[in-house]
C-alpha atoms as a PDB file:
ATOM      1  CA  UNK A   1      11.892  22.955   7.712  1.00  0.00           C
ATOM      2  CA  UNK A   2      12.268  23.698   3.935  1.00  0.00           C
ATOM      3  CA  UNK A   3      15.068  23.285   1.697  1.00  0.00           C
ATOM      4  CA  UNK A   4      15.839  24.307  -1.425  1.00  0.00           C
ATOM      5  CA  UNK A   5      16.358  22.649  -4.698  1.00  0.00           C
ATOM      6  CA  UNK A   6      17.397  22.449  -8.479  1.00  0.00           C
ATOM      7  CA  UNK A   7      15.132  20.028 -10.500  1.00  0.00           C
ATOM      8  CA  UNK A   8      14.892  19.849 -14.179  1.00  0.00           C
ATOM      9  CA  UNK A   9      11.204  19.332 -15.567  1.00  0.00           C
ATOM     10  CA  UNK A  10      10.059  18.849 -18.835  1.00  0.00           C
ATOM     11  CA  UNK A  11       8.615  21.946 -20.122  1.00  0.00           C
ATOM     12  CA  UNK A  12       4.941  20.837 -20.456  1.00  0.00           C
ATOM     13  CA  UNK A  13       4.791  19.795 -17.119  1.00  0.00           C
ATOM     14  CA  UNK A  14       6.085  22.577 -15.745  1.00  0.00           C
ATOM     15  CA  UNK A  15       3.402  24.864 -17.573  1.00  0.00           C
ATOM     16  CA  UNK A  16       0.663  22.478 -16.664  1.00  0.00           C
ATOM     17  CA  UNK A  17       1.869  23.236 -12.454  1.00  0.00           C
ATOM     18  CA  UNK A  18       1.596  26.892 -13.756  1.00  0.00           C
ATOM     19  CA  UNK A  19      -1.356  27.106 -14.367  1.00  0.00           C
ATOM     20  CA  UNK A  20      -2.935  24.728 -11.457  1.00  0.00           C
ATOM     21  CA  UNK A  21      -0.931  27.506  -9.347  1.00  0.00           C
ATOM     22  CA  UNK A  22      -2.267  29.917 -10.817  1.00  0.00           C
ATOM     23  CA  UNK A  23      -6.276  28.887 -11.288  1.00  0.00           C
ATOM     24  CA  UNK A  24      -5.805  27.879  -7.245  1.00  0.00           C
ATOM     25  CA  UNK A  25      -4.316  31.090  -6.495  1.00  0.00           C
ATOM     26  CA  UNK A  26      -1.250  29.519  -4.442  1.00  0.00           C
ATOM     27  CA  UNK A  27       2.448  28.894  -5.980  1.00  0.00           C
ATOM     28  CA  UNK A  28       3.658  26.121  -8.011  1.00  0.00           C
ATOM     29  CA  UNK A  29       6.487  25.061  -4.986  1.00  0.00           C
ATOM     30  CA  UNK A  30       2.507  24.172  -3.278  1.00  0.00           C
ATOM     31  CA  UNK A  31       1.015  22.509  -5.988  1.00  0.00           C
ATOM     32  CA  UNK A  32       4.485  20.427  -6.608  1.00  0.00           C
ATOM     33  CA  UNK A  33       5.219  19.745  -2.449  1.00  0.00           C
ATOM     34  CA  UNK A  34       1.257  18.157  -2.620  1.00  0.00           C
ATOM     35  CA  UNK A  35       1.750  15.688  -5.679  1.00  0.00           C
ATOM     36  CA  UNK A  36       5.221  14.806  -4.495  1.00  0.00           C
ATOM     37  CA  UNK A  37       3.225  13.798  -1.055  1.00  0.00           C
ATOM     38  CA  UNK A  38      -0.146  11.904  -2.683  1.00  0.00           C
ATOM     39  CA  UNK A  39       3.009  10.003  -4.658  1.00  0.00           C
ATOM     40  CA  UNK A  40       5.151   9.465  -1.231  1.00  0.00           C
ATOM     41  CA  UNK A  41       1.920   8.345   0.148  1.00  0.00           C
ATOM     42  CA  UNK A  42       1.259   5.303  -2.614  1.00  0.00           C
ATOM     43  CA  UNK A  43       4.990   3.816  -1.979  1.00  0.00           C
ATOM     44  CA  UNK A  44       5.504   1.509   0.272  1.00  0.00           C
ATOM     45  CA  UNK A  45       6.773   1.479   3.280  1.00  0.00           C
ATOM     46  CA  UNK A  46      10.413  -0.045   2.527  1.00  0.00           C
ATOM     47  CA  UNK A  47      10.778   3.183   0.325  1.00  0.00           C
ATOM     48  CA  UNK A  48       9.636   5.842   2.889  1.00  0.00           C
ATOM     49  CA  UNK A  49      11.913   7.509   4.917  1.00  0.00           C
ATOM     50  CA  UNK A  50      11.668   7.112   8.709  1.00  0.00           C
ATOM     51  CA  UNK A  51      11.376  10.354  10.557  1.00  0.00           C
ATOM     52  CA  UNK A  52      12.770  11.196  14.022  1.00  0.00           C
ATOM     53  CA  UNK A  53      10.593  13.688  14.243  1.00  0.00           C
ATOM     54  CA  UNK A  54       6.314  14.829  13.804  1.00  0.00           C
ATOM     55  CA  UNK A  55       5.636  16.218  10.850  1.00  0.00           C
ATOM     56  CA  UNK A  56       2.908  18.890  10.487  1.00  0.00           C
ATOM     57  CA  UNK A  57       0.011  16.809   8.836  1.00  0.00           C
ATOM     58  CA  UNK A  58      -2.848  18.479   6.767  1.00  0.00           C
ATOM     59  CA  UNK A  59      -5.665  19.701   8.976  1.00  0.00           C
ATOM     60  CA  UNK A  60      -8.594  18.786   6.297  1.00  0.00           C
ATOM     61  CA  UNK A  61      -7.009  14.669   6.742  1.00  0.00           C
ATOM     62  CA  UNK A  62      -8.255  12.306   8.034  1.00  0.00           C
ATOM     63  CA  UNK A  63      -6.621  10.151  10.972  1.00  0.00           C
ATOM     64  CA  UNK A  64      -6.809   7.187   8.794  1.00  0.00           C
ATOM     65  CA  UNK A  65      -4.683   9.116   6.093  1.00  0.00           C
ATOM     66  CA  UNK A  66      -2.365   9.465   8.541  1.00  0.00           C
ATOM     67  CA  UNK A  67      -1.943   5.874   9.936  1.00  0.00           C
ATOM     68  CA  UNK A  68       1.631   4.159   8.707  1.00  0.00           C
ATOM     69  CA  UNK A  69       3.101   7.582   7.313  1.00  0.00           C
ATOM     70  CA  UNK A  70       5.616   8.238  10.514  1.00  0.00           C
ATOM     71  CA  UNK A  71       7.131   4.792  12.094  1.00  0.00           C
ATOM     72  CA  UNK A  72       9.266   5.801  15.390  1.00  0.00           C
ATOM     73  CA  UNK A  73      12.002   3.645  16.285  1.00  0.00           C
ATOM     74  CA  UNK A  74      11.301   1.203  18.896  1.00  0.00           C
ATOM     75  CA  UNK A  75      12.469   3.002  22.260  1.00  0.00           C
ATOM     76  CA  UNK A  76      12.114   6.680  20.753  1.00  0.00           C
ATOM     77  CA  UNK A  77      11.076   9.556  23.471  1.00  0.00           C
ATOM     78  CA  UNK A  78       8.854  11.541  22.348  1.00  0.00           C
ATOM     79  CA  UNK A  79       9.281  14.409  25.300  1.00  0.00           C
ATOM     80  CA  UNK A  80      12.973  14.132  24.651  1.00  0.00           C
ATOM     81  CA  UNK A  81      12.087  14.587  20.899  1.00  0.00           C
ATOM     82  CA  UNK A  82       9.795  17.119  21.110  1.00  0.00           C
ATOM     83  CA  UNK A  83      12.272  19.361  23.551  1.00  0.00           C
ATOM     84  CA  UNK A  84      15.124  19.155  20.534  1.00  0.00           C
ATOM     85  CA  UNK A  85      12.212  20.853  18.257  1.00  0.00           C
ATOM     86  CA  UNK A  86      12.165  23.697  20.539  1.00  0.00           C
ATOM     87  CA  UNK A  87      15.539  24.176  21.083  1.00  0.00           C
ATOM     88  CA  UNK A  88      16.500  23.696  17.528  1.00  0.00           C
ATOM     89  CA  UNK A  89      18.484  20.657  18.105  1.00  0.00           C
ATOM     90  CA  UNK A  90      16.870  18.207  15.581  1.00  0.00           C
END
């Protein structure tokens, strides 16, 4: 699920994520969603957001990249959650 923004950047910054974009040959909403996440990733936990639901992780990670970045609620169903998903009810 995506949803869109306004941010204001400082002009500099925004042509440096330009041109990553563009020497990667992907867009700069990519290049910006991956440094938000390597910063998301270095907070700690009292500052992360607890999610109800599985996120899709990056294939090329490593299970120990993943360890601590989704805490479930003590008592959460994962079958119940994961039927939501598919109907849309999340």
């Amino acid at each position: 699920m995506k949803t869109k923004t306004s941010i204001n950047l400082d002009t500099k910054l925004i042509e440096t994520v330009k041109r990553i974009a563009t020497n990667r040959g992907t867009t700069q909403t990519e290049v910006i969603t991956e440094y938000i996440k390597q910063g998301i990733k270095k907070e700690p936990k009292t500052n992360k957001t607890k999610l109800k639901v599985l996120v899709k992780q990056d294939p090329n990670a490593s299970i120990d990249d993943m360890i601590g970045t989704i805490e479930a609620p003590k008592g959460f169903n994962s079958v119940k959650a994961l039927k939501e998903i598919r109907k849309g009810e999340y």
